[in-house]
N, C-alpha and C. Protein backbone atom coordinates (compact mmCIF):
# COMPACT_ATOMS: atom_id res chain seq x y z
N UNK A 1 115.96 119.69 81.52
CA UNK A 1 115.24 119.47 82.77
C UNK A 1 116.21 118.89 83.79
N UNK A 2 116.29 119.17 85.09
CA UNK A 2 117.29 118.94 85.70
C UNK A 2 116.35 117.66 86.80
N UNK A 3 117.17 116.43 86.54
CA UNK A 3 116.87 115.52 87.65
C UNK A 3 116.35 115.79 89.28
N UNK A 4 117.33 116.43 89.64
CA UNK A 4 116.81 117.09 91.19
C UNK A 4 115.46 117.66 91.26
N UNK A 5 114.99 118.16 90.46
CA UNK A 5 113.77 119.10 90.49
C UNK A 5 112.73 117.85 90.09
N UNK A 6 112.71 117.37 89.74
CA UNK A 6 111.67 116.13 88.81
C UNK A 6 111.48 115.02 89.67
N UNK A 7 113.13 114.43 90.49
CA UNK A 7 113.04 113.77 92.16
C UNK A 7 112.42 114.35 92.63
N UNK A 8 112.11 115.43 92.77
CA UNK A 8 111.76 116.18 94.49
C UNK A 8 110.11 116.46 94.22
N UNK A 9 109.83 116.32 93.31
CA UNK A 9 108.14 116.52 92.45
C UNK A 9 107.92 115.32 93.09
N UNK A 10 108.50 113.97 92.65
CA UNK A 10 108.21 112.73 92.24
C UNK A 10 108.31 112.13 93.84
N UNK A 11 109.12 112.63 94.61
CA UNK A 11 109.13 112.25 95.96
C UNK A 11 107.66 112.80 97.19
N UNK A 12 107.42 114.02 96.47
CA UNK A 12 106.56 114.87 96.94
C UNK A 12 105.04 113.54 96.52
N UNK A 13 104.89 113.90 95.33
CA UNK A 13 103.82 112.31 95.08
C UNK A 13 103.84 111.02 95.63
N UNK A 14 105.43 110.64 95.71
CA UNK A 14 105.28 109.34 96.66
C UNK A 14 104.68 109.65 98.38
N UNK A 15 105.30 110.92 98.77
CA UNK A 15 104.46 111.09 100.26
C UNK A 15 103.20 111.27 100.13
N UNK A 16 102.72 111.51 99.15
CA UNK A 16 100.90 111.71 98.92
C UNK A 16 100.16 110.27 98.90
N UNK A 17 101.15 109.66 97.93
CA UNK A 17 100.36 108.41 97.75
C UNK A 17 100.59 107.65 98.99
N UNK A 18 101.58 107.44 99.93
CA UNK A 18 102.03 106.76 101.28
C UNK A 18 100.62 107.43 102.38
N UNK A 19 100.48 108.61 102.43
CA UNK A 19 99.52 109.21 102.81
C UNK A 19 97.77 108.60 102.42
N UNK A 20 97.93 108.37 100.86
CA UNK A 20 96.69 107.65 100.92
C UNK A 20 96.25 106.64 101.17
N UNK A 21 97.61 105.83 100.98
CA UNK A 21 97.73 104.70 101.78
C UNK A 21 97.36 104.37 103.20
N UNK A 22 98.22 104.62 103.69
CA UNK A 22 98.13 105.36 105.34
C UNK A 22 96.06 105.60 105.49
N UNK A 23 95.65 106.23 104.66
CA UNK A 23 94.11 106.50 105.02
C UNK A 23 93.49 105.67 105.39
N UNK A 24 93.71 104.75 103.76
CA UNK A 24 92.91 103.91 103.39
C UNK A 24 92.79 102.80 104.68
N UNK A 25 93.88 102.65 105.20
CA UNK A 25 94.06 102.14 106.43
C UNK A 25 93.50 101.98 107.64
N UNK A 26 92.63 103.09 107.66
CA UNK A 26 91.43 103.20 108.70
C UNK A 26 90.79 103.79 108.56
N UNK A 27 90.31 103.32 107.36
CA UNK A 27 88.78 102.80 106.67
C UNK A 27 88.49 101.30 107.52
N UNK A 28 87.78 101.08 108.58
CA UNK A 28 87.42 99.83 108.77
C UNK A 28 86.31 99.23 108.36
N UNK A 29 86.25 98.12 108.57
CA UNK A 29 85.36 97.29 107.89
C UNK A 29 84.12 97.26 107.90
N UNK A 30 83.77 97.41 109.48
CA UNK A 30 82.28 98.12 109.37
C UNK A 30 81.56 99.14 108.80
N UNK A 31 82.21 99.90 108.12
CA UNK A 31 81.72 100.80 106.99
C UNK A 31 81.47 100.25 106.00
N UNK A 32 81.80 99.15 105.36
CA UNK A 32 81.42 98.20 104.41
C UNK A 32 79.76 97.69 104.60
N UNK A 33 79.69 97.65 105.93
CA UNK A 33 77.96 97.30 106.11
C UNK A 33 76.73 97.97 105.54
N UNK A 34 77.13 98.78 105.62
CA UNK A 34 76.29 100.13 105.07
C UNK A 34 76.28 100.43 103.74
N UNK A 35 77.78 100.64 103.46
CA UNK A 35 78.16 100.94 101.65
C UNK A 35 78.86 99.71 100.88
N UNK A 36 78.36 98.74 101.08
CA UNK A 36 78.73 97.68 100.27
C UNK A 36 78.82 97.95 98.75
N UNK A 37 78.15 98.80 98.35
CA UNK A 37 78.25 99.01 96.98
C UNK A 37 79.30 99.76 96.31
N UNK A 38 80.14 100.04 97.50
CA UNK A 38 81.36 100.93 97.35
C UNK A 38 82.79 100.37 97.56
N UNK A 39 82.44 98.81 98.10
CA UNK A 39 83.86 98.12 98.84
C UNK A 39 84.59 98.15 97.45
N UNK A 40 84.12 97.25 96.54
CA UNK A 40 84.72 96.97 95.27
C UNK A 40 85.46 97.95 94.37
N UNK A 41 85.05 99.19 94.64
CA UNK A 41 85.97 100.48 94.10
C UNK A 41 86.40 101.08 94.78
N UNK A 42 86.78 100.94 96.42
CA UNK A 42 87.46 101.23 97.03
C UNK A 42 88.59 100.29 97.31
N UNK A 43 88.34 98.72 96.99
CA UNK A 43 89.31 97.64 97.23
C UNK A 43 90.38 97.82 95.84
N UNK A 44 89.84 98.81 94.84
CA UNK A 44 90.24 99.46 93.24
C UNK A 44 91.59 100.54 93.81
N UNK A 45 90.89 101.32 94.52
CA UNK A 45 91.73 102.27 94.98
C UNK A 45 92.80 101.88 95.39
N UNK A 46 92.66 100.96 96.52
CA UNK A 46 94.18 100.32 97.32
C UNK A 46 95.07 99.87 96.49
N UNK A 47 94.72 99.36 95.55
CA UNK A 47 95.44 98.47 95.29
C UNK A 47 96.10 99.15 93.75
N UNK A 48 95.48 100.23 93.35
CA UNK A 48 95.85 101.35 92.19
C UNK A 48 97.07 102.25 93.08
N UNK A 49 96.51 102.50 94.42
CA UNK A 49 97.62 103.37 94.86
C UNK A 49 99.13 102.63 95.36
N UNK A 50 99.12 101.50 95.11
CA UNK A 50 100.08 100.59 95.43
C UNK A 50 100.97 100.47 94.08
N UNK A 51 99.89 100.67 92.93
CA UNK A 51 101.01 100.20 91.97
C UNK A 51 101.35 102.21 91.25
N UNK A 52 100.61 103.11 92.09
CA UNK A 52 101.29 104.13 91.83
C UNK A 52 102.58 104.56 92.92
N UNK A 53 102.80 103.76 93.78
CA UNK A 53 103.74 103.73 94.64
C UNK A 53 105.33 103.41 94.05
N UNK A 54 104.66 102.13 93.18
CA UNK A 54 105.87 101.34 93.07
C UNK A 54 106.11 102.26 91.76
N UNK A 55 105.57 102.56 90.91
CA UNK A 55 105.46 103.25 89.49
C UNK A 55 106.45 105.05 89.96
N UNK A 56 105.82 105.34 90.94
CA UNK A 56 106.69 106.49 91.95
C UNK A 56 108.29 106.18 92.11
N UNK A 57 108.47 105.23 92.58
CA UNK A 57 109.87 104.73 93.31
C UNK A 57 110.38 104.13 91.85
N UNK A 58 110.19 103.74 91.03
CA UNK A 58 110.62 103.16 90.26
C UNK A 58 111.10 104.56 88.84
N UNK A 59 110.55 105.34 89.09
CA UNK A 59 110.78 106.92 88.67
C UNK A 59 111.95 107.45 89.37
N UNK A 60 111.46 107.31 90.47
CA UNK A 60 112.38 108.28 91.34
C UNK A 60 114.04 107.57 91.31
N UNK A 61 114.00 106.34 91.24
CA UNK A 61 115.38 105.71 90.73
C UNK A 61 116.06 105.67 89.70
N UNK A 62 115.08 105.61 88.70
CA UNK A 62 115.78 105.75 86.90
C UNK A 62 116.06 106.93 87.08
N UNK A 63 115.65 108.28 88.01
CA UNK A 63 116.40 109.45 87.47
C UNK A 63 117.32 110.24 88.63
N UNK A 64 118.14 108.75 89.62
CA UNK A 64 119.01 108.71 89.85
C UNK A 64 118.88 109.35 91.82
N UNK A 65 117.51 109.23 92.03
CA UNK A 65 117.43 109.85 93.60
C UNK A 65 116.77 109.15 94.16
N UNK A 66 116.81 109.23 95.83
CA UNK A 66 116.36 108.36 96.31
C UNK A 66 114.80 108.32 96.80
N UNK A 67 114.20 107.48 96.92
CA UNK A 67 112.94 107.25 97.05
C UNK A 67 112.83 108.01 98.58
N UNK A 68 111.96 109.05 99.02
CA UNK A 68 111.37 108.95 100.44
C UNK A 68 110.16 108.76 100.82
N UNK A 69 110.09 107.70 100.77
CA UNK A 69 109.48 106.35 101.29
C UNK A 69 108.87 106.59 102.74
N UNK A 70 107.95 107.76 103.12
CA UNK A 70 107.46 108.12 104.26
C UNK A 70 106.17 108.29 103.66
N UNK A 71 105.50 109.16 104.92
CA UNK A 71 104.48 109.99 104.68
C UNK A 71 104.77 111.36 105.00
N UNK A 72 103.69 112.59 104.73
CA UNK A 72 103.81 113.86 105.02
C UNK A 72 103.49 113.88 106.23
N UNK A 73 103.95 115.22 106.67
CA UNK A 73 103.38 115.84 107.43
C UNK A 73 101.95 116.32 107.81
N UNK A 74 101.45 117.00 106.64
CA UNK A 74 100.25 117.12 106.64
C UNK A 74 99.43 115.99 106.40
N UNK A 75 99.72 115.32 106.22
CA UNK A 75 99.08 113.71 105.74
C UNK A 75 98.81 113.33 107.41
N UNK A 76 100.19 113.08 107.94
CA UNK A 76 99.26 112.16 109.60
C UNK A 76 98.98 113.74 110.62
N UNK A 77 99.02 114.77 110.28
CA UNK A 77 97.97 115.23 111.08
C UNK A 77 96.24 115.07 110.80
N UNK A 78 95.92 115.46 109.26
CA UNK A 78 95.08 114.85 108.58
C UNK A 78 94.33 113.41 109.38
N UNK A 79 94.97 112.66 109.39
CA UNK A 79 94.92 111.51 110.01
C UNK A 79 94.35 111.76 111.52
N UNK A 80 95.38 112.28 111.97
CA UNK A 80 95.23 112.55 113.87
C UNK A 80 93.62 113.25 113.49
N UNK A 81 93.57 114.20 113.48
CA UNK A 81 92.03 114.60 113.05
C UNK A 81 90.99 113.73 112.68
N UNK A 82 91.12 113.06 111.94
CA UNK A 82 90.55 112.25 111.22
C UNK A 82 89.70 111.49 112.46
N UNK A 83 91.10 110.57 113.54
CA UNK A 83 90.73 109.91 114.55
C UNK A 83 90.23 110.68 115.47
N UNK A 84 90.58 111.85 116.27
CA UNK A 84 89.68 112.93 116.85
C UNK A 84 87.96 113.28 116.46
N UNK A 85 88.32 113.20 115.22
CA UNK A 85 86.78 113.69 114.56
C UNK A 85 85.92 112.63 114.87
N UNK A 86 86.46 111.50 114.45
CA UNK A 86 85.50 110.22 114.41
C UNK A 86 84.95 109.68 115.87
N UNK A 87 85.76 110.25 117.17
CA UNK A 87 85.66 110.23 118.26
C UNK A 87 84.44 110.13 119.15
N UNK A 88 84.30 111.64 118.15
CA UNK A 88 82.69 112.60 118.62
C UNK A 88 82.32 112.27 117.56
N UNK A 89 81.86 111.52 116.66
CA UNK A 89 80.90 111.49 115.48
C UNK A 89 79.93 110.62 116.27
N UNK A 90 78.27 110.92 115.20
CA UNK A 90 77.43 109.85 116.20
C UNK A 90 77.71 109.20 114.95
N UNK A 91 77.78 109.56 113.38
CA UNK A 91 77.90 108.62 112.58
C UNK A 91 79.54 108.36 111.69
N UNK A 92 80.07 107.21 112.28
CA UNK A 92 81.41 107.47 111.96
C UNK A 92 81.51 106.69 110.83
N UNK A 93 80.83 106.23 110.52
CA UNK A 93 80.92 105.47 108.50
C UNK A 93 80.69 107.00 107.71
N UNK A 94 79.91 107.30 107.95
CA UNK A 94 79.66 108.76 107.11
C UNK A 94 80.82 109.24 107.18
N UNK A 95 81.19 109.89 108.20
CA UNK A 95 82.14 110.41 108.49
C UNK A 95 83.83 110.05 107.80
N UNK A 96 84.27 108.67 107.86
CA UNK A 96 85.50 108.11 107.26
C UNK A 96 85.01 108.41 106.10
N UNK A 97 83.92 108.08 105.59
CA UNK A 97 83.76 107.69 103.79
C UNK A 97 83.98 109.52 103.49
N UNK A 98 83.61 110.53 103.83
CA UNK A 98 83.96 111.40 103.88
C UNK A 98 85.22 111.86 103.95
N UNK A 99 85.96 111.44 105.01
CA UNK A 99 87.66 111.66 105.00
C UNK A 99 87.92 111.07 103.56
N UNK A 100 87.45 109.69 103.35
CA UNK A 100 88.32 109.10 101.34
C UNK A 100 87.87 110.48 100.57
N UNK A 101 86.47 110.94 100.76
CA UNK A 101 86.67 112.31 99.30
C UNK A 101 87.43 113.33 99.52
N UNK A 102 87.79 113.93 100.74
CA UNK A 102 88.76 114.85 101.50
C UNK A 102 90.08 114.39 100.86
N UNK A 103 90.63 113.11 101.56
CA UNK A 103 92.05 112.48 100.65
C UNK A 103 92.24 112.33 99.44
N UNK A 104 91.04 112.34 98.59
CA UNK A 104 91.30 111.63 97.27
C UNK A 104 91.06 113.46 96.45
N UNK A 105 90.72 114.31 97.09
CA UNK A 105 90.55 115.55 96.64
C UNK A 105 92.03 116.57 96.71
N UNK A 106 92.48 116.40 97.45
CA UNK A 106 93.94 116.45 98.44
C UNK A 106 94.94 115.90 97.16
N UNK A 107 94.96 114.79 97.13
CA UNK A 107 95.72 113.97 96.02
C UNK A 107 95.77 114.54 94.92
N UNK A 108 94.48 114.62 94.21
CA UNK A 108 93.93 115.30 93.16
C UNK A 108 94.89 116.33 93.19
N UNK A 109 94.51 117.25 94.10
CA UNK A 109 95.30 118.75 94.06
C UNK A 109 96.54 118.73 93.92
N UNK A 110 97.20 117.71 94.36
CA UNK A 110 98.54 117.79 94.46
C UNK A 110 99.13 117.60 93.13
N UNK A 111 98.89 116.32 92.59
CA UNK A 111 98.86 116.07 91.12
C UNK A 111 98.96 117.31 90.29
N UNK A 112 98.01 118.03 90.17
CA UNK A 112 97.64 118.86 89.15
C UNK A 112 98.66 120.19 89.72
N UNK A 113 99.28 120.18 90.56
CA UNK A 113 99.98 121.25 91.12
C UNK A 113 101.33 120.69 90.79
N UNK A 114 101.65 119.34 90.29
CA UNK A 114 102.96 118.39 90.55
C UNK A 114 103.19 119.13 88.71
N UNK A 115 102.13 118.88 87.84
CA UNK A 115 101.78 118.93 86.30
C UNK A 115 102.36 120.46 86.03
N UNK A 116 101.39 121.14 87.00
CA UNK A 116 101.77 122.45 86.76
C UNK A 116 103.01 123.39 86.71
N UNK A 117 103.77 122.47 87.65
CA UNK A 117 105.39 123.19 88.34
C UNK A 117 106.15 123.75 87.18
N UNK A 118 106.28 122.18 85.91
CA UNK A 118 106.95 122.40 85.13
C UNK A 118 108.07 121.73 85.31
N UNK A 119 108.32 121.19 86.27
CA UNK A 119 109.43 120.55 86.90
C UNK A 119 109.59 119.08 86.81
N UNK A 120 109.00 118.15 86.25
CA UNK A 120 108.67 117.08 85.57
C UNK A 120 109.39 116.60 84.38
N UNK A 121 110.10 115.60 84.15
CA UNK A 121 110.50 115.39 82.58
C UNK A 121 109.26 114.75 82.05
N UNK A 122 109.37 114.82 80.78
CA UNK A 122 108.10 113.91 79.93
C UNK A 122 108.25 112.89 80.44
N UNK A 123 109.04 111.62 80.91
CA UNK A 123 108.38 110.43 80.66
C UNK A 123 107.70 110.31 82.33
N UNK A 124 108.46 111.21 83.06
CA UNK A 124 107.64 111.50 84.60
C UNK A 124 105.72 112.70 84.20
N UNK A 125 106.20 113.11 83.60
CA UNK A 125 104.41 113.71 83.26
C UNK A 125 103.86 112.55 82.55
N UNK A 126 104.07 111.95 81.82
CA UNK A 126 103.20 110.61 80.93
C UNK A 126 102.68 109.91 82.35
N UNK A 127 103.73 109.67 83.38
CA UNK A 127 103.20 108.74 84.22
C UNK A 127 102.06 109.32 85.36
N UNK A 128 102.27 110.82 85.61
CA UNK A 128 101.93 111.48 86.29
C UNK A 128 100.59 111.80 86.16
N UNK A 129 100.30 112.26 84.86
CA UNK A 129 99.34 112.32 84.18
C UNK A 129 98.36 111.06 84.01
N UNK A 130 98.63 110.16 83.87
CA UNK A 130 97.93 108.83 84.10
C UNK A 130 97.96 108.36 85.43
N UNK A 131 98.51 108.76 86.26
CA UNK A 131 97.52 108.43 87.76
C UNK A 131 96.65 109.32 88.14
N UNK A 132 96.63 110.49 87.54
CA UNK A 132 95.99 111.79 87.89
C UNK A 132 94.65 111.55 87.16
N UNK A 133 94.78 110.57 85.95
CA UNK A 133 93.35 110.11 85.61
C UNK A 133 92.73 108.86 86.55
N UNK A 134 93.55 108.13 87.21
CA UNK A 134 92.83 106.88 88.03
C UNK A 134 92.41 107.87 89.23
N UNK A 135 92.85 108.77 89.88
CA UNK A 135 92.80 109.24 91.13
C UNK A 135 91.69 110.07 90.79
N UNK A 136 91.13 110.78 89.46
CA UNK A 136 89.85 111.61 89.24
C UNK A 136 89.10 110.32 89.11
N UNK A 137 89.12 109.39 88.12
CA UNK A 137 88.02 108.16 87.95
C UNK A 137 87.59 107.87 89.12
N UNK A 138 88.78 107.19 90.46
CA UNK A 138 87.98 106.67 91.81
C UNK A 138 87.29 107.55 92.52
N UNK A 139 87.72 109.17 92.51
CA UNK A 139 87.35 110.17 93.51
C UNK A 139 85.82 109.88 93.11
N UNK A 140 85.55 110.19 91.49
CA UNK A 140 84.16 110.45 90.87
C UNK A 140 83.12 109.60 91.25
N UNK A 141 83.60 108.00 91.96
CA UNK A 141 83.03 107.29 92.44
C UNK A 141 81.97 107.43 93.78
N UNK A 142 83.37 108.22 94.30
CA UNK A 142 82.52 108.31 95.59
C UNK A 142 82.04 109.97 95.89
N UNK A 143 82.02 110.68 95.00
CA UNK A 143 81.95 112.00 94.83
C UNK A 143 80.08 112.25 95.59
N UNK A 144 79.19 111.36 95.53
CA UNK A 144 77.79 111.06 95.86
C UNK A 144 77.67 110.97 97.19
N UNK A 145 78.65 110.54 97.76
CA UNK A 145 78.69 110.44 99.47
C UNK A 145 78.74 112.05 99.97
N UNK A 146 79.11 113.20 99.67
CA UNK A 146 78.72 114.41 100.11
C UNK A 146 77.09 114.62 100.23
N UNK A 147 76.26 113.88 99.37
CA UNK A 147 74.82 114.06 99.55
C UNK A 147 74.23 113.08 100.73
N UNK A 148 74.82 112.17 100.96
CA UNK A 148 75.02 111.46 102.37
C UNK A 148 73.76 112.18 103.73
N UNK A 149 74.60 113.47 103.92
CA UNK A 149 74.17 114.02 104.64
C UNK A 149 72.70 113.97 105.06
């Protein structure tokens, strides 16, 4: 398995997770008024995607490349939209809590596309594979907010 290919997977996940980061970010607080029953596994999320950050970078160094430590592209347009959308929303809690299943679906995909490449060494799929189970567990959480509507 060649290092370069397994960095560039593993870098590709760190811009996903910087990206969810980045989301989670404006999620504001007044959406908490409404879905209080949701802060506590969303305050799960932040703080899971933080230690898949460091778990990312800490990969991406043992196998000798450098961390890029950004976000995507498609991630802050995502975003720009995001703030556009919410603009014209009459209900903009619906609406953000909606963008988290959009991002956390996004993530998802990426993951399972990261698994699939082939381009991964084992001890980068062991890890890969176990955020790909926290990132289905939290999505499943809020998977109920599509009935929202």
């Amino acid at each position: 398995m060649e290092n370069s290919k397994t960095v560039s997977v593993l870098n590709d996940l760190l811009n996903i997770t910087n990206d969810r980061i980045e989301g989670f970010n404006k999620v504001e607080d007044k959406v908490w008024e409404n879905h209080s029953n949701l802060k506590s596994d969303y305050d799960q999320m932040v703080t899971e995607s933080q230690k898949m950050k460091s778990e990312l970078i800490d990969l991406i160094t043992s196998k000798g490349g450098s961390p890029d430590d950004t976000t995507s592209t498609a991630g802050a347009l995502h975003r720009t939209w995001i703030d556009v959308k919410n603009s014209f929303s009459g209900n903009k809690e619906e609406s953000t809590l909606e963008n988290v299943v959009f991002g956390e679906n996004a993530a998802i995909d990426a993951y399972e596309n990261a698994l699939e490449s082939g381009d991964l060494c084992p001890e980068s799929t062991l890890v890969v594979q176990n955020q790909l189970h926290h990132l289905k567990s939290a999505a499943s959480k809020f998977e109920h907010l599509e009935n929202i509507k």
